[in-house]
Protein backbone atom coordinates (compact mmCIF):
# COMPACT_ATOMS: atom_id res chain seq x y z
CA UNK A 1 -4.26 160.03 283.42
CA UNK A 2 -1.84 158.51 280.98
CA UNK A 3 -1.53 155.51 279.56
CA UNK A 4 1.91 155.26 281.03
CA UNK A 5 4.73 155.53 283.56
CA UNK A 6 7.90 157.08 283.06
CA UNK A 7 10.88 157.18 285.82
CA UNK A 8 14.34 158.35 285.77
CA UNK A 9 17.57 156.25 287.74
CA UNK A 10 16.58 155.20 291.04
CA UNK A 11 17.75 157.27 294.01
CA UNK A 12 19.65 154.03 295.43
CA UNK A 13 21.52 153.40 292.18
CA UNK A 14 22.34 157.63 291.80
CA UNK A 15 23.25 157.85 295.48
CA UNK A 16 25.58 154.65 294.93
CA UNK A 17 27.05 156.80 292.19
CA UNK A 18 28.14 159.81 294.05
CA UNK A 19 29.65 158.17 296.84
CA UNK A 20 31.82 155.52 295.04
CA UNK A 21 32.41 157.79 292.05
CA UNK A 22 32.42 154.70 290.12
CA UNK A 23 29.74 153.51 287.37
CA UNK A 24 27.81 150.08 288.69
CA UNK A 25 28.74 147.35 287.23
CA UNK A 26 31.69 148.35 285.22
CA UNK A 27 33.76 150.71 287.86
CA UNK A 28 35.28 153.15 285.63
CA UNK A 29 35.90 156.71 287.19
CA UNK A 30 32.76 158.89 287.23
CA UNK A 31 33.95 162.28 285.36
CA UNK A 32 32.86 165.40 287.59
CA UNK A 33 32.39 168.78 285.66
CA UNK A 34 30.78 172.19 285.23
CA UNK A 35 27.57 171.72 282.83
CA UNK A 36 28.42 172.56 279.49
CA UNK A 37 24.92 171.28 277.93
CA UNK A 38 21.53 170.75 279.05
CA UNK A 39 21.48 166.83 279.89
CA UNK A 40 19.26 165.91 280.89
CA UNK A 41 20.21 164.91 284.41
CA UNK A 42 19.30 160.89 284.33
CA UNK A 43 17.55 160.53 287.40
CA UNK A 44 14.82 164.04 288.03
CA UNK A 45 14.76 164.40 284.11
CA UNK A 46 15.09 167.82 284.49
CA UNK A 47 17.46 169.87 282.11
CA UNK A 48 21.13 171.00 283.38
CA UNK A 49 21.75 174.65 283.60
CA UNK A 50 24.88 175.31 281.56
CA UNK A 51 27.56 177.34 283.91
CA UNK A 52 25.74 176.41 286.75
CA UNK A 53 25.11 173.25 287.93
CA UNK A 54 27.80 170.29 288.17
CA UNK A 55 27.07 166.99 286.84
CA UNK A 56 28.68 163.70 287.09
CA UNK A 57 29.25 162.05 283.58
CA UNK A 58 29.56 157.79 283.79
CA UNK A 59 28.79 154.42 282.06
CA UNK A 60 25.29 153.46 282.60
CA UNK A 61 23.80 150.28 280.95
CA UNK A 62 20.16 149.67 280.97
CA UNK A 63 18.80 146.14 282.50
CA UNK A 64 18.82 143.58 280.00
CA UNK A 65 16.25 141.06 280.11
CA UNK A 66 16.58 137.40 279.09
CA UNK A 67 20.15 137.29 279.10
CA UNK A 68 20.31 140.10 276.33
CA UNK A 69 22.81 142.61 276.49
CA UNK A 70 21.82 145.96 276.49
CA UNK A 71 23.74 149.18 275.17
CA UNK A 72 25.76 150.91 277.55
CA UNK A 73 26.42 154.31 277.31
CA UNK A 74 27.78 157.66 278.76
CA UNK A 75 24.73 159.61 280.98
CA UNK A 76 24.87 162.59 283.61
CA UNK A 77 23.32 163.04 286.83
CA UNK A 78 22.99 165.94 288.97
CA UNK A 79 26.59 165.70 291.65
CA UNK A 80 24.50 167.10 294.09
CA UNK A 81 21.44 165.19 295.42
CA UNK A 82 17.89 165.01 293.38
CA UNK A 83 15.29 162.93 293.34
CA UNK A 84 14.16 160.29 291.09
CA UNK A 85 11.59 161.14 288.45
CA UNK A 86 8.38 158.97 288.61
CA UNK A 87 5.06 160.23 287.21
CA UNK A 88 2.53 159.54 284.59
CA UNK A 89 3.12 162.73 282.88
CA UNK A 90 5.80 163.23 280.82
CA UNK A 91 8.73 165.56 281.91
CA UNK A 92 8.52 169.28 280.46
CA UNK A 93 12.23 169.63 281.03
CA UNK A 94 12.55 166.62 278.04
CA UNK A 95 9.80 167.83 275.77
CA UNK A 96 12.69 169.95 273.99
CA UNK A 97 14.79 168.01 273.51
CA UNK A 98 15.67 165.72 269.73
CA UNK A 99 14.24 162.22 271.08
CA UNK A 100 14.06 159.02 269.50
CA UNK A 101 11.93 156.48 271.21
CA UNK A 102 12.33 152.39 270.49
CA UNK A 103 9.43 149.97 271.18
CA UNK A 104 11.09 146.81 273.22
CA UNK A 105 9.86 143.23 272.45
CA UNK A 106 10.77 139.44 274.56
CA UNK A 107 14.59 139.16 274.34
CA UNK A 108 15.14 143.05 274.56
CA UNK A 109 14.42 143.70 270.92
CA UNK A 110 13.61 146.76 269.20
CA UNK A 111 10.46 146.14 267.22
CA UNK A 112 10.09 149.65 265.96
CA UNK A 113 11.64 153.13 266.77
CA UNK A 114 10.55 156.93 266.03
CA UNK A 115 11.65 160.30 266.80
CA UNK A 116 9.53 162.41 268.43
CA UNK A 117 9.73 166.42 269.99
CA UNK A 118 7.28 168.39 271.70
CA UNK A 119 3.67 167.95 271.53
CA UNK A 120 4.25 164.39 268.98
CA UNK A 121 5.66 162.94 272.01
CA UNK A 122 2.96 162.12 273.52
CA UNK A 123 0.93 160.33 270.70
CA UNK A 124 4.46 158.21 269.86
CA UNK A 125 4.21 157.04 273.21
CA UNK A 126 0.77 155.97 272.96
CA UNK A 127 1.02 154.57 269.25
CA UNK A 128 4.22 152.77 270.25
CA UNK A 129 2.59 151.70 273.47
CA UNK A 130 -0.57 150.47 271.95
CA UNK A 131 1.23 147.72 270.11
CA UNK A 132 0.79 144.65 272.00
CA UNK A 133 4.40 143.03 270.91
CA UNK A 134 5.98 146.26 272.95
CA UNK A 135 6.68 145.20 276.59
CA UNK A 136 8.51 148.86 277.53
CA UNK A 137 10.12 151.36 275.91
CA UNK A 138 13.51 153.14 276.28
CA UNK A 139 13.66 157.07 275.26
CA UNK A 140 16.96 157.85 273.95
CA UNK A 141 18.81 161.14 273.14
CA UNK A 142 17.80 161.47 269.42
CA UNK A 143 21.40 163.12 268.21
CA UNK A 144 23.86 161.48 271.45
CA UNK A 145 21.95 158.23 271.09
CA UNK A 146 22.34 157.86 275.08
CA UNK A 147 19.27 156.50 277.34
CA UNK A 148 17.65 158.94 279.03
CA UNK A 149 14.47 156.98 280.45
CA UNK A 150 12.29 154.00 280.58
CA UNK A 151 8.52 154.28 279.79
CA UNK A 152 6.37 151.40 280.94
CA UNK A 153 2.37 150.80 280.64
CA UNK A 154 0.40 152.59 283.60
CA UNK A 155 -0.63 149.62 286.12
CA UNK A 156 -4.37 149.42 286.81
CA UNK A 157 -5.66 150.73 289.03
């Protein structure tokens, strides 16, 4: 097992999406359209096919803590149902993709940040995670700069 859980948007927040076509909290339009790159689709963390496969395209800001503001940003979701990532293993469907990962601190800081692809994911998470300042951390598109997921420590078991 890993040292760590990683989960995609929540199937409440996604379904709220579809059927107000409006992003939470800020109610701009949600943008429906053909995929034209891979994504990844924000809550199964799976990879868009291109041609195939609409997506819906919105402003998503992740929770802030403290009072902090954090960074909104555009992010895609599958238009048609999925469900929300949740594991201990990281997604294969991400493990392609440029990522940069940032270690968050109290007050929503980020303490430290690398990029990472492929197989150096995985000991970025745990080097990042090992730090005992880093409450979570947010993986971001390396080249968009847009969230894609949160990573928290694995709970006991």
């Amino acid at each position: 097992m890993s040292g760590f859980e990683i989960h995609g948007l929540t199937d409440d927040f996604t379904r709220e999406v579809r059927e107000t076509g409006k992003s939470p909290g800020y109610g701009h339009p949600v943008v429906r359209e053909l995929a034209r790159g891979t994504g990844p689709c924000r809550a199964c963390l799976e990879q868009f096919r291109i041609g195939e496969e609409e997506r819906l395209l919105f402003t998503y800001r992740p929770a802030s803590t403290n009072g902090t503001l954090g960074a909104p940003g555009p992010v895609f979701i599958h238009a048609d149902a999925c469900l929300q990532y949740r594991g201990t293993d990281f997604p294969p469907g991400l493990r392609s993709l440029p990522l940069l990962i940032e270690a968050r601190a109290s007050e929503n800081r980020v303490i430290v940040s690398c990029a990472a692809t492929g197989a150096a994911i995985d000991g970025a998470l745990a080097e990042l995670l090992a730090n005992p300042d880093v409450d979570y951390l947010y993986i971001r598109h390396g080249e968009a700069g847009c969230h894609i997921a949160r990573v928290d420590r694995a709970k006991a078991q």
